[in-house]
Protein backbone atom coordinates (compact mmCIF):
# COMPACT_ATOMS: atom_id res chain seq x y z
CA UNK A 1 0.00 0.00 0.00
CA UNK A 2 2.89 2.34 0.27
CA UNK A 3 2.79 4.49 -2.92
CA UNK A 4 5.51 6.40 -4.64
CA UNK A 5 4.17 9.83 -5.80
CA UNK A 6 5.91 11.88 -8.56
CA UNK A 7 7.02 15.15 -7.23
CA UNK A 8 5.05 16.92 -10.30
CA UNK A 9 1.35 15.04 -9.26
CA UNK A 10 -1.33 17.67 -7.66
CA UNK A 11 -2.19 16.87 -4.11
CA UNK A 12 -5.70 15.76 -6.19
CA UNK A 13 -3.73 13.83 -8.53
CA UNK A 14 -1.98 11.51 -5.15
CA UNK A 15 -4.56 11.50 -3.35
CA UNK A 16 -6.76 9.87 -6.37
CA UNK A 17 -3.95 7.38 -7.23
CA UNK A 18 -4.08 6.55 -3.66
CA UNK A 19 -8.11 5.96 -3.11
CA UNK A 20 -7.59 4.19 -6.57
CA UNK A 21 -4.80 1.59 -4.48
CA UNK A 22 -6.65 1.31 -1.67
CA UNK A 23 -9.65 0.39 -3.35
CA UNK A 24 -7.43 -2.18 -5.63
CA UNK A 25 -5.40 -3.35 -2.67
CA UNK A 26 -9.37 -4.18 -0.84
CA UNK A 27 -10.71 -5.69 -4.08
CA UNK A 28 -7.71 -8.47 -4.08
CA UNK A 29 -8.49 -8.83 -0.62
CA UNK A 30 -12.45 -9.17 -0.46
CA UNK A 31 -13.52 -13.00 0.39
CA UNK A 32 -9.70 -14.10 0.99
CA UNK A 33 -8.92 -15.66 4.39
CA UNK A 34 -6.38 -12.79 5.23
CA UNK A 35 -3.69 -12.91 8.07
CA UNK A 36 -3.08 -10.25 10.56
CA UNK A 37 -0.16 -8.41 8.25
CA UNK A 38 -2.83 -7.89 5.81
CA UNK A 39 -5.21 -6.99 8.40
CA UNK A 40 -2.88 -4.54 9.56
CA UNK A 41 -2.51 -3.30 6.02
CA UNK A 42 -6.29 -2.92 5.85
CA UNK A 43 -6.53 -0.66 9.09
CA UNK A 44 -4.15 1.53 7.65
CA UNK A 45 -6.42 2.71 4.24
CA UNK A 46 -8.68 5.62 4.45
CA UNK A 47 -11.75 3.52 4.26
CA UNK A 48 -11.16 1.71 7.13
CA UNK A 49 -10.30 5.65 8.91
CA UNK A 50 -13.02 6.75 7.69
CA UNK A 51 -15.44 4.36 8.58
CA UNK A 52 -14.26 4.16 12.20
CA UNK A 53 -14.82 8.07 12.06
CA UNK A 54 -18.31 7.46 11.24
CA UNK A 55 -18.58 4.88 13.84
CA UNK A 56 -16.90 6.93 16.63
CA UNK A 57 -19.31 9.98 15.74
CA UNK A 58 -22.53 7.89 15.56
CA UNK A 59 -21.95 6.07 18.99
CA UNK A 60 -20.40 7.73 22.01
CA UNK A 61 -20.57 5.33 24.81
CA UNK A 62 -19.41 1.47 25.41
CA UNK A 63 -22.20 -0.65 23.93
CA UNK A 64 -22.13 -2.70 27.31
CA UNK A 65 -21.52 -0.32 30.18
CA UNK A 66 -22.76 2.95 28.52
CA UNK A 67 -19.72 4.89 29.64
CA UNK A 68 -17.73 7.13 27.72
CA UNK A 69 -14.99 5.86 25.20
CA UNK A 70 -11.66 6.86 25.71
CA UNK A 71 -9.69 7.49 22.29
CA UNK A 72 -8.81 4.86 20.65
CA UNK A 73 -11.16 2.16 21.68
CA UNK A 74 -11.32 -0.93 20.09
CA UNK A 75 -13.97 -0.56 17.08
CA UNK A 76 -14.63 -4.70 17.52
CA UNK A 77 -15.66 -7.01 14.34
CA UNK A 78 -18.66 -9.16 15.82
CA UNK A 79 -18.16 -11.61 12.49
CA UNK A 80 -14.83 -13.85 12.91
CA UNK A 81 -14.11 -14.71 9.69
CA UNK A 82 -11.20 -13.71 7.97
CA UNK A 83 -13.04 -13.39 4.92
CA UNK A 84 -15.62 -10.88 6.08
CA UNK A 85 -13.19 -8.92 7.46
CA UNK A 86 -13.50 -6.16 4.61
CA UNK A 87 -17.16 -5.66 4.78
CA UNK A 88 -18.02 -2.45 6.91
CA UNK A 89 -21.52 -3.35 7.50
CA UNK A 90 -21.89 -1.34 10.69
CA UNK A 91 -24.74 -3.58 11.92
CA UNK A 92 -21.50 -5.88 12.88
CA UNK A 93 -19.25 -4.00 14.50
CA UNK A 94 -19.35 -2.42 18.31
CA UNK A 95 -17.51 -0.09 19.75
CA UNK A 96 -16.07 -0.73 22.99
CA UNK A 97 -13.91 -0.57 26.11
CA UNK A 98 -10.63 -2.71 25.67
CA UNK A 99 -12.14 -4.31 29.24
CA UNK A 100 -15.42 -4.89 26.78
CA UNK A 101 -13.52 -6.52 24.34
CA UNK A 102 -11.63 -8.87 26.08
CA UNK A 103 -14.85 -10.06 28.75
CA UNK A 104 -16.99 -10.56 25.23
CA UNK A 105 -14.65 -12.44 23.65
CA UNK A 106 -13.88 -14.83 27.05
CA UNK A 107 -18.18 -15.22 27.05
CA UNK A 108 -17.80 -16.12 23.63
CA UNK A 109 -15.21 -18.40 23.71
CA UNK A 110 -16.31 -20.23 27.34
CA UNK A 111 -19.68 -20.16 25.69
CA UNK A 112 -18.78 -21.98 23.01
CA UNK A 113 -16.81 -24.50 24.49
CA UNK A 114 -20.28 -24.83 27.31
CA UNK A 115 -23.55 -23.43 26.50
CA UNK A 116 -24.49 -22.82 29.98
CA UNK A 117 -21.73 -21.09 31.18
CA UNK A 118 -23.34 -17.94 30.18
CA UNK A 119 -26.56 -19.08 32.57
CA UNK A 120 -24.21 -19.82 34.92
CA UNK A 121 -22.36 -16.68 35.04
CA UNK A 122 -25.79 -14.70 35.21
CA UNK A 123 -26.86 -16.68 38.46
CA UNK A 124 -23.04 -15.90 40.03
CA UNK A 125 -23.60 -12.37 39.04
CA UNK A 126 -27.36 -11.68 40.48
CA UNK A 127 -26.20 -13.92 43.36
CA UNK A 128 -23.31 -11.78 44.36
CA UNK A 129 -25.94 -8.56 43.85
CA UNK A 130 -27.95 -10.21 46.12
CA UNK A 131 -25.98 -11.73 48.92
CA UNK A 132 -24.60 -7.71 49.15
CA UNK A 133 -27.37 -6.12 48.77
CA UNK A 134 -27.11 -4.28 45.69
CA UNK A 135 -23.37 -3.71 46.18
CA UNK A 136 -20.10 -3.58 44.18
CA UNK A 137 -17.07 -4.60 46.05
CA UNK A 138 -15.79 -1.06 45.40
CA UNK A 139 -18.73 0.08 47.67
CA UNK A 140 -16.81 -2.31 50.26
CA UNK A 141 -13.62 -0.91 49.80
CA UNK A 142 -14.36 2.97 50.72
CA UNK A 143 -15.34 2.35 53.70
């Protein structure tokens, strides 16, 4: 993706050649299981920057805890597949915390390995609400 400009191109004239790239460079890409270089590579191209632009200015908040993102949260893919990784369908990506990110993908992977681990981890959670009364540890620990 690294492009050599001629020093005589118009700042239109590079910028087109590179859009033009980038949008060959996704092409070749689209459908193909990629690897993380190429992933990398992807992140890089305005379309990628400009769609998590979009996505940070349409959603403020962690999808999960409704608090405010901090820059540069992770915009996460909900579809796995290397192959899909190219389509910007917003409908599946989230943006979250990094502490989002990494607790969805250890329900998804436990879950997958044990369907009722996520039934399980809802009855430790309300029983822990309970059993204190509506308290968070942190509650606990001011006093």
């Amino acid at each position: 993706l690294f492009v050599s400009y001629g020093e005589d191109m118009t700042r239109q004239e590079r910028n087109y050649l590179k859009e033009c790239k980038e949008k060959q460079f996704i092409e070749s890409i689209k459908g193909q299981k990629i690897d993380g270089k190429t992933k990398a590579e992807f992140r890089k191209t305005e379309i990628w920057k400009n769609f998590r632009k979009y996505m940070y200015s349409k959603y403020k908040t962690d999808y999960l805890t409704h608090r405010k993102l901090k820059k540069g949260s992770p915009l996460h893919h909900m579809r796995f597949s290397p192959e899909q990784y190219t389509d910007l369908d917003e409908n599946f990506f989230l943006l979250i915390s990094n502490a989002s990110h990494d607790l969805i993908h250890q329900c998804v992977s436990e879950t997958i390995k044990d369907p009722s681990f996520m039934e399980r981890l809802t009855y430790m959670v309300n029983k822990h609400i309970e059993i204190n009364n509506g308290k968070d540890i942190k509650d606990f620990l001011k006093d």
